[in-house]
PDB file of N, CA and C in Angstrom:
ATOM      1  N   UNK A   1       0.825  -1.203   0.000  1.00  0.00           N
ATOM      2  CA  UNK A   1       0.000   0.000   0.000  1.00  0.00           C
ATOM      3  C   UNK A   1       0.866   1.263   0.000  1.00  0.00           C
ATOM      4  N   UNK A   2       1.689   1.283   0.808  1.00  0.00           N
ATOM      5  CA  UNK A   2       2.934   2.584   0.622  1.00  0.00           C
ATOM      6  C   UNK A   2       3.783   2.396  -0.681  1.00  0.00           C
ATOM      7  N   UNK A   3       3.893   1.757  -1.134  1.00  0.00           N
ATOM      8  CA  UNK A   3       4.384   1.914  -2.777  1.00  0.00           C
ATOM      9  C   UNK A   3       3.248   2.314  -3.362  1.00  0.00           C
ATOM     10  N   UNK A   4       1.939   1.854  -3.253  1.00  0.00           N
ATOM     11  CA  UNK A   4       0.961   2.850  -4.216  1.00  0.00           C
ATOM     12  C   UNK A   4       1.281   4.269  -4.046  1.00  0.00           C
ATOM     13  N   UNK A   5       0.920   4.531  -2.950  1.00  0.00           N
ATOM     14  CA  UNK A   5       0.566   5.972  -2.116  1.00  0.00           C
ATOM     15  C   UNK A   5       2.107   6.484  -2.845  1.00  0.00           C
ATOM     16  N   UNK A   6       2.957   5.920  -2.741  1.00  0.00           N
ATOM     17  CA  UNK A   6       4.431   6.743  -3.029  1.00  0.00           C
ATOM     18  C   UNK A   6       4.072   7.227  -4.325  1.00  0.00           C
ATOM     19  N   UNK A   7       3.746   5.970  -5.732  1.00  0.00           N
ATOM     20  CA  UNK A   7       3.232   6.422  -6.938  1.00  0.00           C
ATOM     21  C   UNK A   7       2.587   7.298  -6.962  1.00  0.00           C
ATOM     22  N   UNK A   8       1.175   7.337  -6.173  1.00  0.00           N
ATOM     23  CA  UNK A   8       0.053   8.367  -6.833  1.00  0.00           C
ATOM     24  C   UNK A   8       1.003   9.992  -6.401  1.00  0.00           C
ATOM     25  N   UNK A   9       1.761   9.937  -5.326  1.00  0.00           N
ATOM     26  CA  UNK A   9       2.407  11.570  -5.179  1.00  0.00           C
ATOM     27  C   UNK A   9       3.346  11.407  -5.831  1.00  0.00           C
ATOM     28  N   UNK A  10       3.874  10.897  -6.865  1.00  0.00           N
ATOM     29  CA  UNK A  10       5.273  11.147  -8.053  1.00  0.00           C
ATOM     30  C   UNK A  10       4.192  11.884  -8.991  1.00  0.00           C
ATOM     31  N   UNK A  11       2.766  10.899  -9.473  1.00  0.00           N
ATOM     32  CA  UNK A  11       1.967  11.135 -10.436  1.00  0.00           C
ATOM     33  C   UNK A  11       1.597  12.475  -9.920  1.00  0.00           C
ATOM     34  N   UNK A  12       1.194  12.736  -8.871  1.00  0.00           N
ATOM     35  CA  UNK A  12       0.369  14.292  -8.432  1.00  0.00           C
ATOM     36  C   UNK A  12       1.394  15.160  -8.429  1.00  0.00           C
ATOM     37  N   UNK A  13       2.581  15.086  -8.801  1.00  0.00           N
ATOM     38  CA  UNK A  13       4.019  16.062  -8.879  1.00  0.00           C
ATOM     39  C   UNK A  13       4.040  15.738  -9.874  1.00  0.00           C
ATOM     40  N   UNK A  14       4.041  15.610 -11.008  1.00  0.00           N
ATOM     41  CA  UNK A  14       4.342  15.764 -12.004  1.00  0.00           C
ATOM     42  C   UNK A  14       2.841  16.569 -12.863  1.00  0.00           C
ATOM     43  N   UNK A  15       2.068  15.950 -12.391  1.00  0.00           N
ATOM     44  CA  UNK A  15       0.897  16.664 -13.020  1.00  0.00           C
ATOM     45  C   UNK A  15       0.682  18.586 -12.456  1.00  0.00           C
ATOM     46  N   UNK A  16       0.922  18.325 -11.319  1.00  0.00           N
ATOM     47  CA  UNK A  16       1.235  20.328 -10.783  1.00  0.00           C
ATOM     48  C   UNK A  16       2.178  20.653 -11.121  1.00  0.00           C
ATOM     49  N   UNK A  17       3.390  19.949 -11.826  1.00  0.00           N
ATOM     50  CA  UNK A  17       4.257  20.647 -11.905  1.00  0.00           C
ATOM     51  C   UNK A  17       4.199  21.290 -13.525  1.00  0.00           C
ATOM     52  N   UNK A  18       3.649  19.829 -14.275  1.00  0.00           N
ATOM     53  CA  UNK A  18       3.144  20.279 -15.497  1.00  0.00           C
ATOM     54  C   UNK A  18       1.899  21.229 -15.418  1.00  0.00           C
ATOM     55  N   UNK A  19       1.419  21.470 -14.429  1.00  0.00           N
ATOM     56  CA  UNK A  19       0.579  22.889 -14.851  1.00  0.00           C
ATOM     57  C   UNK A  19       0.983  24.069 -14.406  1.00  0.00           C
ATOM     58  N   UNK A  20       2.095  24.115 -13.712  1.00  0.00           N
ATOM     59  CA  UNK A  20       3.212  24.981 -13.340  1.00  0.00           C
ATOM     60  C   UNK A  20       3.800  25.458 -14.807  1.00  0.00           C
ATOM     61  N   UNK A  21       4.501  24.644 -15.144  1.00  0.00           N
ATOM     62  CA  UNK A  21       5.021  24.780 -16.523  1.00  0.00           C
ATOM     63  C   UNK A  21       4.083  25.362 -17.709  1.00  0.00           C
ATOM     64  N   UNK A  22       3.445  24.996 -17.959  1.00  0.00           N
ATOM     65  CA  UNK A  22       1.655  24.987 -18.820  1.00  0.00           C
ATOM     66  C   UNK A  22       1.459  26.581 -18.649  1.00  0.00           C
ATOM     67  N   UNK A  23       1.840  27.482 -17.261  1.00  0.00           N
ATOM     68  CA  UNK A  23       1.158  27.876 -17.254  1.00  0.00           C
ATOM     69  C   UNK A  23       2.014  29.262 -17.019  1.00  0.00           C
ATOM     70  N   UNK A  24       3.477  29.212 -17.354  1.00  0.00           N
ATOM     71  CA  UNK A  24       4.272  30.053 -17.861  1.00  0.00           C
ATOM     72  C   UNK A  24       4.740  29.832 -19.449  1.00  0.00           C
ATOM     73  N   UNK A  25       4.024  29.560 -20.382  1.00  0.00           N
ATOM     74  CA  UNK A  25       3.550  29.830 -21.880  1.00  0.00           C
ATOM     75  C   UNK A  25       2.687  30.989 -21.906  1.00  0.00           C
ATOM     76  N   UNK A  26       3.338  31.662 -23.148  1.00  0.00           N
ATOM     77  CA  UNK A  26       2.213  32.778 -23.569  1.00  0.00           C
ATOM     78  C   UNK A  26       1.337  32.341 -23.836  1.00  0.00           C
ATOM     79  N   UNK A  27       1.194  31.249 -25.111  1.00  0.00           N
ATOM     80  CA  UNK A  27      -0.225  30.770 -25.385  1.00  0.00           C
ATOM     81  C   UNK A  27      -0.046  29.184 -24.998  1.00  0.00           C
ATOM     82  N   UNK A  28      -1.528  29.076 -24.185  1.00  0.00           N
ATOM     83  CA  UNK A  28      -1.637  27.775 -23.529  1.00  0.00           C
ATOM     84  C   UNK A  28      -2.069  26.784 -24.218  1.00  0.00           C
ATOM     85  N   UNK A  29      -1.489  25.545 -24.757  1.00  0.00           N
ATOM     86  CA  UNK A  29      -2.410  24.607 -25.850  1.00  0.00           C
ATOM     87  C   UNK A  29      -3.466  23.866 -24.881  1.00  0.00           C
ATOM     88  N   UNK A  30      -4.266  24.215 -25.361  1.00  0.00           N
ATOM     89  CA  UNK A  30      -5.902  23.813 -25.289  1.00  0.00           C
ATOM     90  C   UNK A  30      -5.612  22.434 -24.789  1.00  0.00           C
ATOM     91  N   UNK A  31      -5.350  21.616 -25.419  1.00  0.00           N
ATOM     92  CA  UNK A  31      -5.548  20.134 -25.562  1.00  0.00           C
ATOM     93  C   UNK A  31      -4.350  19.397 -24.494  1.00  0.00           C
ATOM     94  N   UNK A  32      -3.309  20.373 -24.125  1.00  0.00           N
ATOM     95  CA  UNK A  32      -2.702  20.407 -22.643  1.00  0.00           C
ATOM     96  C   UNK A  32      -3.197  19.967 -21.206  1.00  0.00           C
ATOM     97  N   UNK A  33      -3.562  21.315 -21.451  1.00  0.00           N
ATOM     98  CA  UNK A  33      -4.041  21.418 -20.639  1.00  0.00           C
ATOM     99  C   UNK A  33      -5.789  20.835 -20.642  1.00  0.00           C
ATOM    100  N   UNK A  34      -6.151  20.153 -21.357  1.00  0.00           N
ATOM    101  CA  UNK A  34      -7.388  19.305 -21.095  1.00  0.00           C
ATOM    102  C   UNK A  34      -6.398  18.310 -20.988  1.00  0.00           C
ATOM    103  N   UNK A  35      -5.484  17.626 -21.228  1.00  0.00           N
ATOM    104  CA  UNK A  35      -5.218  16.614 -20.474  1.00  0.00           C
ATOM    105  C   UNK A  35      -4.932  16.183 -19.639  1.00  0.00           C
ATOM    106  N   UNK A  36      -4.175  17.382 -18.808  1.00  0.00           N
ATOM    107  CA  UNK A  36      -3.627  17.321 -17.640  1.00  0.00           C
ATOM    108  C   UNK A  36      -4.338  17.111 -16.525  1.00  0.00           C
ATOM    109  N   UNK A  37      -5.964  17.817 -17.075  1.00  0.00           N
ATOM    110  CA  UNK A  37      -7.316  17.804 -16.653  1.00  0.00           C
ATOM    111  C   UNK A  37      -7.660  16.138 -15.964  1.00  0.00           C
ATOM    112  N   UNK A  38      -7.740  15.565 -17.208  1.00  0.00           N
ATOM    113  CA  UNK A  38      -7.940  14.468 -17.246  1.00  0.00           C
ATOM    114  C   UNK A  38      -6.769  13.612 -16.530  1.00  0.00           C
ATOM    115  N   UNK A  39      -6.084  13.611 -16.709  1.00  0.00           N
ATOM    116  CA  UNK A  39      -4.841  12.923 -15.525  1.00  0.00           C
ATOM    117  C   UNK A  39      -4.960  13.063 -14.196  1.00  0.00           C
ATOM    118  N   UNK A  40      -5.674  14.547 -14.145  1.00  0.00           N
ATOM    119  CA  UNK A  40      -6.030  14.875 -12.698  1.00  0.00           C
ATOM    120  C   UNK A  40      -6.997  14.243 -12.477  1.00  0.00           C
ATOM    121  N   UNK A  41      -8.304  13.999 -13.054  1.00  0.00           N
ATOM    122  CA  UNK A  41      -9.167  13.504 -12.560  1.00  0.00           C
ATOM    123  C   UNK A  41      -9.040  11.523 -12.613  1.00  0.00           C
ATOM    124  N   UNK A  42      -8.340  11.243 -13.446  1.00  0.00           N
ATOM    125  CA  UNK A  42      -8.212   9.695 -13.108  1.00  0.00           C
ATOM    126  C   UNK A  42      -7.284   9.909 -12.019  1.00  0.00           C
ATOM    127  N   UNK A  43      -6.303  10.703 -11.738  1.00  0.00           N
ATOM    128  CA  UNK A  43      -5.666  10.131 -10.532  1.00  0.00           C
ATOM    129  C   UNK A  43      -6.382  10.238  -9.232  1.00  0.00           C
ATOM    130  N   UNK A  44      -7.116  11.277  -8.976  1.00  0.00           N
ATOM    131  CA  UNK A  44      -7.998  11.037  -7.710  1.00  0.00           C
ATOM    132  C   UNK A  44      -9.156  10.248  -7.550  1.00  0.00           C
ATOM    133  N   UNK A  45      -9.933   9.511  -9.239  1.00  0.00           N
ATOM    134  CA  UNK A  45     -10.471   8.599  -8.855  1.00  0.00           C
ATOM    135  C   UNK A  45      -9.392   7.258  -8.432  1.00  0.00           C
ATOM    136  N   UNK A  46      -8.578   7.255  -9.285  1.00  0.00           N
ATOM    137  CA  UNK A  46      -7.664   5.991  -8.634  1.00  0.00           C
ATOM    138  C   UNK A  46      -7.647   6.196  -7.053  1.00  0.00           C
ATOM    139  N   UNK A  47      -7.002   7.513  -6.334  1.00  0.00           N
ATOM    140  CA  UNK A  47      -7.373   7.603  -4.697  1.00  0.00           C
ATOM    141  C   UNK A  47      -8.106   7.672  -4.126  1.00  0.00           C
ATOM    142  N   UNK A  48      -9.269   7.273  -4.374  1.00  0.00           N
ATOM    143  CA  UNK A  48     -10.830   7.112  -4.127  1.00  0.00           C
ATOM    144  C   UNK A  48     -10.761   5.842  -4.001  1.00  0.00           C
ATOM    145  N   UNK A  49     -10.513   5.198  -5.081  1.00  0.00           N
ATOM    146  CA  UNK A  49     -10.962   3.635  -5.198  1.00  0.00           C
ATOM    147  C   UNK A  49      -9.644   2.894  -4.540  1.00  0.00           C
ATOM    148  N   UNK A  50      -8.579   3.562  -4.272  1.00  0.00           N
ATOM    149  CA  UNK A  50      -7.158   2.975  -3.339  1.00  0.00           C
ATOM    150  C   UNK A  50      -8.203   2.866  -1.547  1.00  0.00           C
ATOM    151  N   UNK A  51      -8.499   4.123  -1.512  1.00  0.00           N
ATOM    152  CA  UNK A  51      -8.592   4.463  -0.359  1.00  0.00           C
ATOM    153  C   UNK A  51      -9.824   4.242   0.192  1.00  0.00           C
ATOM    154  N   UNK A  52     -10.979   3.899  -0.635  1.00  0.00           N
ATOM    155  CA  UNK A  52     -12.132   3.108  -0.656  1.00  0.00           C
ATOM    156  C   UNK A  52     -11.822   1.570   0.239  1.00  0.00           C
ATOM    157  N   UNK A  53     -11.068   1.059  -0.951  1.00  0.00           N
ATOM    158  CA  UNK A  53     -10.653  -0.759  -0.551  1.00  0.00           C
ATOM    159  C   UNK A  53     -10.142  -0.527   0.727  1.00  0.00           C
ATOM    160  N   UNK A  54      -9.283   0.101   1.450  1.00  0.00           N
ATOM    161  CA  UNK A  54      -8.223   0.534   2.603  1.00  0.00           C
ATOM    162  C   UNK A  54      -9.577   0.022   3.776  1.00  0.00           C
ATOM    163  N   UNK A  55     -10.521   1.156   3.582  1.00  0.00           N
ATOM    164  CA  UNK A  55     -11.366   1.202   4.354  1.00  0.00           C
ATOM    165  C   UNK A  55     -12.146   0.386   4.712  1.00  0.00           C
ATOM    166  N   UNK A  56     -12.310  -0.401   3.708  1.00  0.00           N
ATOM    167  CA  UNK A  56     -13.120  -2.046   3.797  1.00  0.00           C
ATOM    168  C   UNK A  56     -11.970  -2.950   4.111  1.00  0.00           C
ATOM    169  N   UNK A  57     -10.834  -2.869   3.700  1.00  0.00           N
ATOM    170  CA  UNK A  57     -10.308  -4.008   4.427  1.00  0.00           C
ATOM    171  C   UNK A  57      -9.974  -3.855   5.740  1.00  0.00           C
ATOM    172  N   UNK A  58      -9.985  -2.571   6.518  1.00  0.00           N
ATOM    173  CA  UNK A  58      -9.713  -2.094   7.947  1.00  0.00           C
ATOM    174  C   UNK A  58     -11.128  -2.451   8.147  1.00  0.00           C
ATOM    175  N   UNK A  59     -12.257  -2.716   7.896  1.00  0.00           N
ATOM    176  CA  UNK A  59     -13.036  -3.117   8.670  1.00  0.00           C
ATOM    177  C   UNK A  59     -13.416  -4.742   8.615  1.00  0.00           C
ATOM    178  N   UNK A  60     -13.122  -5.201   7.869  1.00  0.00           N
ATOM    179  CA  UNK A  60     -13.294  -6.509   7.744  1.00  0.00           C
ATOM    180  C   UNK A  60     -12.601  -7.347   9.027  1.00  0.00           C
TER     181      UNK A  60
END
């Protein structure tokens, strides 16, 4: 479980950092930054559904 958790914060640093970056461009590509969108949002459903199971197996 701490090797996930280590992954998903490499993935969540790289994705702020790419909108860090993204976001010292004069002009921002559209399709960038919708993806980055989207990276963001699968990675916190992935920590939803990590941290979902966590919770059911601490109660089991």
């Amino acid at each position: 479980m701490a090797q996930t958790m280590n992954e998903m914060e490499i993935i969540s640093k790289a994705i702020y950092s790419s909108y860090s970056l993204l976001g010292k461009e004069e002009q921002l590509p559209e399709t960038a930054l919708a993806s980055l969108k989207e990276a963001e949002k699968s990675l916190n459903k992935a920590l939803e559904y990590i941290l979902s199971n966590r919770r059911i197996e601490r109660s089991s």
